[in-house]
N, C-alpha and C. Protein backbone atom coordinates (compact mmCIF):
# COMPACT_ATOMS: atom_id res chain seq x y z
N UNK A 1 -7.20 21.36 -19.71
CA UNK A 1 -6.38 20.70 -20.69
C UNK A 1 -7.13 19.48 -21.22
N UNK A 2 -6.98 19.55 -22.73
CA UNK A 2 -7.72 18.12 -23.39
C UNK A 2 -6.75 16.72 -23.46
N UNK A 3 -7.50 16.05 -23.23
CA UNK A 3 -6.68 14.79 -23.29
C UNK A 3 -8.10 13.40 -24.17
N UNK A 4 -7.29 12.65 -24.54
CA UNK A 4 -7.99 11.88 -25.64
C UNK A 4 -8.98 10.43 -24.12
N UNK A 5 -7.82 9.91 -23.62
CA UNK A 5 -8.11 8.69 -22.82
C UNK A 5 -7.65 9.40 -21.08
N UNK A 6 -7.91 8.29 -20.72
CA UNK A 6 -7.04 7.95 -18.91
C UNK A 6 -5.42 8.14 -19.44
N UNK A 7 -5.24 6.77 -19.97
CA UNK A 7 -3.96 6.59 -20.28
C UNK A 7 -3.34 7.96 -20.85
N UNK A 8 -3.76 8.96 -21.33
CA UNK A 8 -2.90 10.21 -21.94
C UNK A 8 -3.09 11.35 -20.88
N UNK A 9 -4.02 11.36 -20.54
CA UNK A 9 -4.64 12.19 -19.19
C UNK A 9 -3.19 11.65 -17.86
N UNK A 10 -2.93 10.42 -17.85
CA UNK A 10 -1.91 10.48 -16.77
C UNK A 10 -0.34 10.64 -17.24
N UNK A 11 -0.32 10.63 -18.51
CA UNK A 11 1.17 10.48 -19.14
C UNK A 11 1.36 12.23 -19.18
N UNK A 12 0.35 13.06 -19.29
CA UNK A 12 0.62 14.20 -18.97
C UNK A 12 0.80 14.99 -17.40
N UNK A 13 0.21 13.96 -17.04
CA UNK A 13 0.29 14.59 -15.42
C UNK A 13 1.81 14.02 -15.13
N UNK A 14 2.15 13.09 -15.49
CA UNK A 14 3.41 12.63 -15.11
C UNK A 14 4.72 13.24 -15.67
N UNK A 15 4.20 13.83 -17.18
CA UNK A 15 5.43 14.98 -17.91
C UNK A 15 5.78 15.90 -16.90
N UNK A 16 6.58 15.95 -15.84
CA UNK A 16 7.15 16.66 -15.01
C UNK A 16 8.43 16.35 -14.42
N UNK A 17 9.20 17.26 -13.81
CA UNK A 17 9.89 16.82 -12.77
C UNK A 17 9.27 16.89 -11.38
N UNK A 18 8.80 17.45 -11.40
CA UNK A 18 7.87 17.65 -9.69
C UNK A 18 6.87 16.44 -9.78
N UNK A 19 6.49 16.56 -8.42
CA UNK A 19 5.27 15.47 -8.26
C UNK A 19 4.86 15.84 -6.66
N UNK A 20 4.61 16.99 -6.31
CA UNK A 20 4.41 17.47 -4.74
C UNK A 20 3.24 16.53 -4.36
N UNK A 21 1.88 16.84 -5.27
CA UNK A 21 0.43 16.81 -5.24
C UNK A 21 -0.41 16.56 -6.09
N UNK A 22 -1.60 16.25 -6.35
CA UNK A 22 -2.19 16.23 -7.53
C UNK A 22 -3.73 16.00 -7.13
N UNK A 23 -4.50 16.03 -8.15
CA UNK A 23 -5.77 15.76 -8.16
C UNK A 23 -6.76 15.04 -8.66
N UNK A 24 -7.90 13.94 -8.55
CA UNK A 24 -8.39 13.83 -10.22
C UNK A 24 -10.09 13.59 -10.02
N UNK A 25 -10.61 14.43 -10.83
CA UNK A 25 -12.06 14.49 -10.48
C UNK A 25 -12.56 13.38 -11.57
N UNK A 26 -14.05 12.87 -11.33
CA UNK A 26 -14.70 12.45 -12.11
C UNK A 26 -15.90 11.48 -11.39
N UNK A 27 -16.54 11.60 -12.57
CA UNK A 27 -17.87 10.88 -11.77
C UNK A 27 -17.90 9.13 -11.78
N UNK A 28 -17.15 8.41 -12.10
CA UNK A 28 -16.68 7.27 -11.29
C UNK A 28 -16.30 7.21 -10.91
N UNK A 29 -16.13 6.93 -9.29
CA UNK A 29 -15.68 7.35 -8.75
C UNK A 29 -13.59 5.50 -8.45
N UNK A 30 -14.35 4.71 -8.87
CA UNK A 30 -13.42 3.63 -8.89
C UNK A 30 -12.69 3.97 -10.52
N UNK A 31 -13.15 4.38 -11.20
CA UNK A 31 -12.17 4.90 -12.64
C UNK A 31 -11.00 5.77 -12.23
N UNK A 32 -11.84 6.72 -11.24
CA UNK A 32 -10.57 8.08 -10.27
C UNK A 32 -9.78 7.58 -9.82
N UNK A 33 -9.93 6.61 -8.94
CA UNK A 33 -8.89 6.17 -8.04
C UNK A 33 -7.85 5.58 -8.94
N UNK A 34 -8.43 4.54 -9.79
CA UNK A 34 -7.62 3.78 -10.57
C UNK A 34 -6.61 4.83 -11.21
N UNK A 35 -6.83 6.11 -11.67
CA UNK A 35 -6.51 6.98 -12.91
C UNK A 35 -4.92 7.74 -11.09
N UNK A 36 -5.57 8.18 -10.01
CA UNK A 36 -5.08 8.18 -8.99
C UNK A 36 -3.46 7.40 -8.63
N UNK A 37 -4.51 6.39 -8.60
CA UNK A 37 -2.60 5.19 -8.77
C UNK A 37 -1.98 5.41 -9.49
N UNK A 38 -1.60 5.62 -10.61
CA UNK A 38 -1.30 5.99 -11.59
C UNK A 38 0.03 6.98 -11.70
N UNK A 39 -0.70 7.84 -11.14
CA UNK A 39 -0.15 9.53 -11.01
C UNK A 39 1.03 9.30 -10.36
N UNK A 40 2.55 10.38 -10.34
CA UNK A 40 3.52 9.98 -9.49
C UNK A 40 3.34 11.12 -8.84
N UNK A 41 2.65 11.28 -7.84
CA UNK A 41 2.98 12.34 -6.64
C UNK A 41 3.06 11.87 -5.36
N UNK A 42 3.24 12.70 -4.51
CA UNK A 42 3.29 12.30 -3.00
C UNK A 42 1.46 12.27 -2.45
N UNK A 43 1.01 12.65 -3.26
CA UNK A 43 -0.76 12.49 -2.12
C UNK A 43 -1.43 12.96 -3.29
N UNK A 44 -2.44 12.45 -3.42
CA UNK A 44 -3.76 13.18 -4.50
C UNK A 44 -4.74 12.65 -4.12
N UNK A 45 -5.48 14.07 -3.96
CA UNK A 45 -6.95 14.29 -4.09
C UNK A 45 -8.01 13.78 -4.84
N UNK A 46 -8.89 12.69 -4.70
CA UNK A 46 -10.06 12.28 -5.56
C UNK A 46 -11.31 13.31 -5.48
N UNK A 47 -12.04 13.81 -6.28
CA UNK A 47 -13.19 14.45 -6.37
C UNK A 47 -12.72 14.93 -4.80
N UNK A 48 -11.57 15.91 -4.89
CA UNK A 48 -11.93 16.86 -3.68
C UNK A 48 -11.24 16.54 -2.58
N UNK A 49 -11.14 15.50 -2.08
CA UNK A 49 -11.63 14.75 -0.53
C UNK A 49 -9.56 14.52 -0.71
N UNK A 50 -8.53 14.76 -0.17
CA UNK A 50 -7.81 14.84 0.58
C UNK A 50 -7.35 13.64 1.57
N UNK A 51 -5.76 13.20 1.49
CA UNK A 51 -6.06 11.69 2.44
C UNK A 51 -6.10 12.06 3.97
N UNK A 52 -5.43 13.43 4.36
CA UNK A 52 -6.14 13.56 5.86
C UNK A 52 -4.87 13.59 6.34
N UNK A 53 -4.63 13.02 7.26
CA UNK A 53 -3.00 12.86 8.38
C UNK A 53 -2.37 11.99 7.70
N UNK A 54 -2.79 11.75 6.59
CA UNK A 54 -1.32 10.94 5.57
C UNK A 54 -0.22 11.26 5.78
N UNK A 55 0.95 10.53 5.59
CA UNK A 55 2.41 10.90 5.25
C UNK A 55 2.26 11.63 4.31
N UNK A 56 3.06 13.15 4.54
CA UNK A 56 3.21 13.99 3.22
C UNK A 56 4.37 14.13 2.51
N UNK A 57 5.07 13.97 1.44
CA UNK A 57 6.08 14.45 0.83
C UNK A 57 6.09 14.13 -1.01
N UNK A 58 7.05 14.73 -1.61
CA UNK A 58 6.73 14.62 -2.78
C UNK A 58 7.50 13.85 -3.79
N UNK A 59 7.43 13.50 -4.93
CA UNK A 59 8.26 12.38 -5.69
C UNK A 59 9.09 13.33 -6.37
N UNK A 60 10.39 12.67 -6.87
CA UNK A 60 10.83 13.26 -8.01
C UNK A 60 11.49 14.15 -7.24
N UNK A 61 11.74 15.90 -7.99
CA UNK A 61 12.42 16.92 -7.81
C UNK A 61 11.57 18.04 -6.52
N UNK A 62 10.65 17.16 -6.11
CA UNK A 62 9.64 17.90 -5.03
C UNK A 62 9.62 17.91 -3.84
N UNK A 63 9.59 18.92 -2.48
CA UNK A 63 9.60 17.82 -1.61
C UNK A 63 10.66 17.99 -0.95
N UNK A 64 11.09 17.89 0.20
CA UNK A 64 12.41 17.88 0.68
C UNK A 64 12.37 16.36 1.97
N UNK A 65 11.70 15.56 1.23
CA UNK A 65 11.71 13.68 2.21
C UNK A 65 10.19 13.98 2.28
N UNK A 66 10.14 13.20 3.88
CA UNK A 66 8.73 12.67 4.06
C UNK A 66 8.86 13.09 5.46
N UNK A 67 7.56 13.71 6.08
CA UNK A 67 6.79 14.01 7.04
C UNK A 67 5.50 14.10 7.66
N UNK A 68 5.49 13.51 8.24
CA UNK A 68 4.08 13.47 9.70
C UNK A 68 3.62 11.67 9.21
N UNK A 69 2.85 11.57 9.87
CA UNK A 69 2.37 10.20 9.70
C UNK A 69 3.07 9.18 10.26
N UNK A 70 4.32 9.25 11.18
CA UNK A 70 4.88 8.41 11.81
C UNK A 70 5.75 7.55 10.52
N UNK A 71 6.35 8.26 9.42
CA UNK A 71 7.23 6.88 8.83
C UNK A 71 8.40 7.19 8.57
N UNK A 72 9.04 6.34 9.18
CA UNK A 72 10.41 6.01 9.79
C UNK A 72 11.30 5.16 9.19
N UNK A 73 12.45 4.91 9.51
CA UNK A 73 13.54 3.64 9.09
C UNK A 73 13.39 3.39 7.40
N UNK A 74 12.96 2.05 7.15
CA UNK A 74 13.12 1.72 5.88
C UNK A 74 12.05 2.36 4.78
N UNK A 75 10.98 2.72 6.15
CA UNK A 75 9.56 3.75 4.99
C UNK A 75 10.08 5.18 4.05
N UNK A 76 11.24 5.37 4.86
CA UNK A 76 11.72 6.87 3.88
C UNK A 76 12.53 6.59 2.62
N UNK A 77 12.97 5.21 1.96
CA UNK A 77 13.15 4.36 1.19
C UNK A 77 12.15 4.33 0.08
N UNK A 78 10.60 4.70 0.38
CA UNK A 78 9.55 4.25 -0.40
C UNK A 78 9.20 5.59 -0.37
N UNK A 79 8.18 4.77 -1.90
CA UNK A 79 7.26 6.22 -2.08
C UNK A 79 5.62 5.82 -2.06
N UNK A 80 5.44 6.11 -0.82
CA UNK A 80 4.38 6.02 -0.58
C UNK A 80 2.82 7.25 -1.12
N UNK A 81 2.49 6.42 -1.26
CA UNK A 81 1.09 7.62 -2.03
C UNK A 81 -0.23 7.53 -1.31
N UNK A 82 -0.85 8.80 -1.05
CA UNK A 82 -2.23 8.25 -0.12
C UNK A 82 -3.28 9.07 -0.88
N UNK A 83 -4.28 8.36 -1.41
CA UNK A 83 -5.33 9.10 -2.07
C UNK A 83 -6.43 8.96 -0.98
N UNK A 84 -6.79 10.25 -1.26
CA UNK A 84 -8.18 10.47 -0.68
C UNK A 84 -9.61 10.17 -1.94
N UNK A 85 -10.59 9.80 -1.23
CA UNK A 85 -11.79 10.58 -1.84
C UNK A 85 -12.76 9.84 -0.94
N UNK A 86 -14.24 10.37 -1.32
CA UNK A 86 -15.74 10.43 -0.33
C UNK A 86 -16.01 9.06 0.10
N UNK A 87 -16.66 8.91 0.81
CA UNK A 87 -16.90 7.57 1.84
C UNK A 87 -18.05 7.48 1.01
């Protein structure tokens, strides 16, 4: 899919009701992340790399809560997001 900027590149990822997962490649690798935050899902992937034993669950219409990662009490309140990418 074509997109003009970042900024339109994430306003389309965000045209959803779901938000399970997501992804975002590119060869800066601090532009990704930034473009990353951005995104409303429960976990996304930078160039690949996965956050690992993150808390998993999804935003929006996705998702049925939050699981593994130990978060509890007031954390199931939030929407926490864990991006991965390369060391």
């Amino acid at each position: 899919m074509r997109y003009r900027d970042d900024d339109e590149a994430v306003a389309i990822a965000n045209n959803s009701q779901y938000g399970l997962s997501g992804a975002v490649w590119g060869t800066d690798a601090e532009r990704a992340v930034g473009v990353a935050r951005r995104i409303r899902t429960g976990q996304i992937a930078v160039n690949g790399f996965g956050p690992g034993d993150a808390p998993f669950g999804g935003f929006r219409q996705s998702g049925l809560g939050r699981e593994g990662g130990g978060i509890a009490g007031l954390h199931q309140y939030m929407e926490p997001k864990a991006i991965g990418m390369p060391a």
